[in-house]
Protein backbone atom coordinates (compact mmCIF):
# COMPACT_ATOMS: atom_id res chain seq x y z
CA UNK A 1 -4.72 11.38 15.76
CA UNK A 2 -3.06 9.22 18.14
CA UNK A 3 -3.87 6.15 16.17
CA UNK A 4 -3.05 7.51 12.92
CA UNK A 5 0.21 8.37 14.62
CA UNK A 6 0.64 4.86 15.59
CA UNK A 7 -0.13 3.35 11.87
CA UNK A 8 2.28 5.60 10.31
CA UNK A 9 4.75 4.64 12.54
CA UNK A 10 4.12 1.02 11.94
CA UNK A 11 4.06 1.31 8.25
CA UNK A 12 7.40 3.49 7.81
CA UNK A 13 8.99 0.79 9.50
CA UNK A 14 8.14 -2.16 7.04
CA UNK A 15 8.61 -2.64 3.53
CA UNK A 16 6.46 -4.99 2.12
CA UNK A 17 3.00 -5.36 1.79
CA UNK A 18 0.75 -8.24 0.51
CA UNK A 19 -1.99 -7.05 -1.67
CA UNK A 20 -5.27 -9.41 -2.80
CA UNK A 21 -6.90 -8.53 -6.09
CA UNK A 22 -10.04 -10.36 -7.38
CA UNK A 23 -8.07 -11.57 -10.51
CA UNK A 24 -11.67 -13.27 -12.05
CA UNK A 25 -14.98 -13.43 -10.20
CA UNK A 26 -14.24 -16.40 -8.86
CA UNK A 27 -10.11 -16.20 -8.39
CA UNK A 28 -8.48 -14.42 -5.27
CA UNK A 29 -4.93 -13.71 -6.33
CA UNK A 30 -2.05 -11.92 -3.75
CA UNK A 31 1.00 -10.33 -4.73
CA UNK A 32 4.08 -9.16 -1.92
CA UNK A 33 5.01 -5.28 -3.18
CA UNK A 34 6.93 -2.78 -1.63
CA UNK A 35 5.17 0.23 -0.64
CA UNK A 36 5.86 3.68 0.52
CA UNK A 37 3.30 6.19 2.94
CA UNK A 38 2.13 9.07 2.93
CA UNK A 39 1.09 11.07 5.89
CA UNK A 40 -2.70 10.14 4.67
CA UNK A 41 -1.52 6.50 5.31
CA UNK A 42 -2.06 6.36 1.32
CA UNK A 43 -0.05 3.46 -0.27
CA UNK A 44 1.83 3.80 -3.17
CA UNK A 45 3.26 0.71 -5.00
CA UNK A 46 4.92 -0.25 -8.56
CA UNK A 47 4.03 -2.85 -10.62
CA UNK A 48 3.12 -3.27 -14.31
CA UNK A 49 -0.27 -3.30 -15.45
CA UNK A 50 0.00 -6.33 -17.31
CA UNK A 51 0.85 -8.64 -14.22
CA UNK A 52 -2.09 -10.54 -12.83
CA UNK A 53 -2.74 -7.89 -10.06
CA UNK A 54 -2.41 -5.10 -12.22
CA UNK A 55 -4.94 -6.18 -14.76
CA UNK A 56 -6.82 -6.57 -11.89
CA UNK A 57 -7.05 -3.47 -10.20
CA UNK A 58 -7.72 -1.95 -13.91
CA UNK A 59 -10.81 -3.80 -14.04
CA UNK A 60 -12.11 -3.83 -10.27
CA UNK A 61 -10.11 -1.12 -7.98
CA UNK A 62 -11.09 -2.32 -4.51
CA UNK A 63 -8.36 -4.47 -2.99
CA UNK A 64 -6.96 -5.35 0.64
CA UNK A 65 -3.72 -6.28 1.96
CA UNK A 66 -1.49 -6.65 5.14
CA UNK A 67 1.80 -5.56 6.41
CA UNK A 68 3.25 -7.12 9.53
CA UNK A 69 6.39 -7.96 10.83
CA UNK A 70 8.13 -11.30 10.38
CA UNK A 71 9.83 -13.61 12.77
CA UNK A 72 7.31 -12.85 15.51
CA UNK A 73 6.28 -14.06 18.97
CA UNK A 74 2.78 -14.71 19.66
CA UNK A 75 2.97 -12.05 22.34
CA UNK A 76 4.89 -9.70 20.13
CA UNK A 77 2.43 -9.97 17.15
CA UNK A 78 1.75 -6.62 15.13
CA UNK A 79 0.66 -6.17 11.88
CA UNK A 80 -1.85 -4.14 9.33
CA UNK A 81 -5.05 -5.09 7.57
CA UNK A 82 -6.22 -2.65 5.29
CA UNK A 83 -9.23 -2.23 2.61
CA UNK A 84 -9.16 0.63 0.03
CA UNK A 85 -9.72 1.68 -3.45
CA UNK A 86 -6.45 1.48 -5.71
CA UNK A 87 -5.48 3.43 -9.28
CA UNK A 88 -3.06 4.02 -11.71
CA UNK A 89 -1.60 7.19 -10.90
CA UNK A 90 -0.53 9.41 -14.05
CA UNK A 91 1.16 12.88 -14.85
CA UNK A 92 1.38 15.63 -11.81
CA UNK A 93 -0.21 12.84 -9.10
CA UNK A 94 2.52 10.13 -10.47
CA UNK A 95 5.10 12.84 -10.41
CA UNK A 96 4.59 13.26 -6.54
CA UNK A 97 3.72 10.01 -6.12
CA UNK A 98 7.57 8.80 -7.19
CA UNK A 99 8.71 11.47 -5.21
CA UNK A 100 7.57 9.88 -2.44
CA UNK A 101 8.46 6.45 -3.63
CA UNK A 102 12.18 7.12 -3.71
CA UNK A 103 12.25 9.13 -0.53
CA UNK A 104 11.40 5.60 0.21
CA UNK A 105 13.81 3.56 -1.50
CA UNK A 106 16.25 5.86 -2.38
CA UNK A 107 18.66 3.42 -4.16
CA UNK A 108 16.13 4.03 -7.03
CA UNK A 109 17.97 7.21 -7.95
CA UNK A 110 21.34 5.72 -8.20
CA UNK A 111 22.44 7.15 -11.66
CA UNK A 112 22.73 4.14 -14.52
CA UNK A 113 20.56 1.32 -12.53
CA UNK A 114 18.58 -0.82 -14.57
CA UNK A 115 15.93 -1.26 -11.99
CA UNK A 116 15.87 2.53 -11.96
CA UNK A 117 14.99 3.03 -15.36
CA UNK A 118 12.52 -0.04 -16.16
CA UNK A 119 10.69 1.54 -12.35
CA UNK A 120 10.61 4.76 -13.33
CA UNK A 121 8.53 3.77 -16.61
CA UNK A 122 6.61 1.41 -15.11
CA UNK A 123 2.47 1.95 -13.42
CA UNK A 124 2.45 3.84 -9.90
CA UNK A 125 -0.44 3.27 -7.96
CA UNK A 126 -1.93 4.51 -4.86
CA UNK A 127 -3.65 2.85 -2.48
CA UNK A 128 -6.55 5.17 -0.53
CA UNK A 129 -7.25 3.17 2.32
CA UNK A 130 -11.29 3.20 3.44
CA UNK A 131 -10.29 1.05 6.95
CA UNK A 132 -7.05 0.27 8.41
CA UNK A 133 -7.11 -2.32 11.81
CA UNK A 134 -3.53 -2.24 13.56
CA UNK A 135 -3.38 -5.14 15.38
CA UNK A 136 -0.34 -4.98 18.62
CA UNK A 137 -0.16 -7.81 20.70
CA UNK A 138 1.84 -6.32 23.04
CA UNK A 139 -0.67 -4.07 24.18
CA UNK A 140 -3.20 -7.64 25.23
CA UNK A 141 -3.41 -10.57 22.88
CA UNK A 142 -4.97 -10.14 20.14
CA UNK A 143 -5.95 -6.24 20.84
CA UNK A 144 -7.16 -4.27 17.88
CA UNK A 145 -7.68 -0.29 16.93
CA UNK A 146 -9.40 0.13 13.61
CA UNK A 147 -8.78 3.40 11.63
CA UNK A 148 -11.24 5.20 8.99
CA UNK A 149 -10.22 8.07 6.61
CA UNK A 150 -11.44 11.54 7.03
CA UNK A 151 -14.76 11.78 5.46
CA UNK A 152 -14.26 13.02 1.72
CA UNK A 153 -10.28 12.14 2.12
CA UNK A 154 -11.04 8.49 -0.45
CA UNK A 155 -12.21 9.07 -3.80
CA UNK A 156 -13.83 5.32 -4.63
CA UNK A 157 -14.59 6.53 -8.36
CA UNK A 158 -11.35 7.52 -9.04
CA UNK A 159 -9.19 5.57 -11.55
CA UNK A 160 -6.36 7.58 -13.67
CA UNK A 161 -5.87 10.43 -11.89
């Protein structure tokens, strides 16, 4: 729990992640979203399904990402890799989902914002991660925890739900 701790920490501090997508069979593409947590360390990011990464995860939901800080020193690095199994989150799970989202980023419910609106209509996805490595250089160069959902916690058929 300790560890899990540790990652949520981490990842309520940052903003941004860096998601890769297989975008064709042959084609690696990466997009920078921001992200909120959940105490499940389940992602949940924006973005319309008609970008490159969003048609994407429609057609092949396993993706991985980062999240680390910027403007480091080599004996200060710390950042996030991650692996999981991403969907397009609609009705009751979307509902909570932008709950949590704009607990987040709660300039989002600022009445009359045009980000606000063309957001709120807009995919919401979560991210169930099936490995998370936190990598903290401070604790030894290079030193490395690695992180694993509960068993039954990641649902890898899942896609609308």
């Amino acid at each position: 729990m300790e560890l899990q701790n540790r990652l949520f920490h981490f990842l309520r501090a940052q903003q941004v992640l860096t998601l890769a997508v297989m975008e064709t069979e042959d084609c690696p593409y990466a997009a920078a979203l921001f992200y909120a947590v959940d105490d499940g360390l389940r992602f949940y990011v924006l973005t319309d399904p008609a970008t490159n990464h969003g048609r994407a995860m429609l057609r092949q939901p396993a993706v991985a990402g980062t999240v680390h800080l910027d403007r480091q020193v080599w004996h200060e690095i710390q950042g996030v890799q991650f692996r999981g199994v991403c969907r397009q989150l609609v009705d009751e799970r979307r509902a909570q989902a932008w709950t949590i989202y704009t607990a987040r980023f709660p300039f989002l419910l600022q009445p009359n914002v045009i980000l606000t609106r063309a957001l709120a209509n807009t995919a919401l996805w979560c991210i169930e991660p099936t490995w998370i490595r936190l990598i903290d250089s401070r604790l030894g160069f290079g030193h490395k925890d690695e992180w694993t959902p509960p068993p039954g916690q990641v649902t890898p058929n899942a896609r609308n739900t």
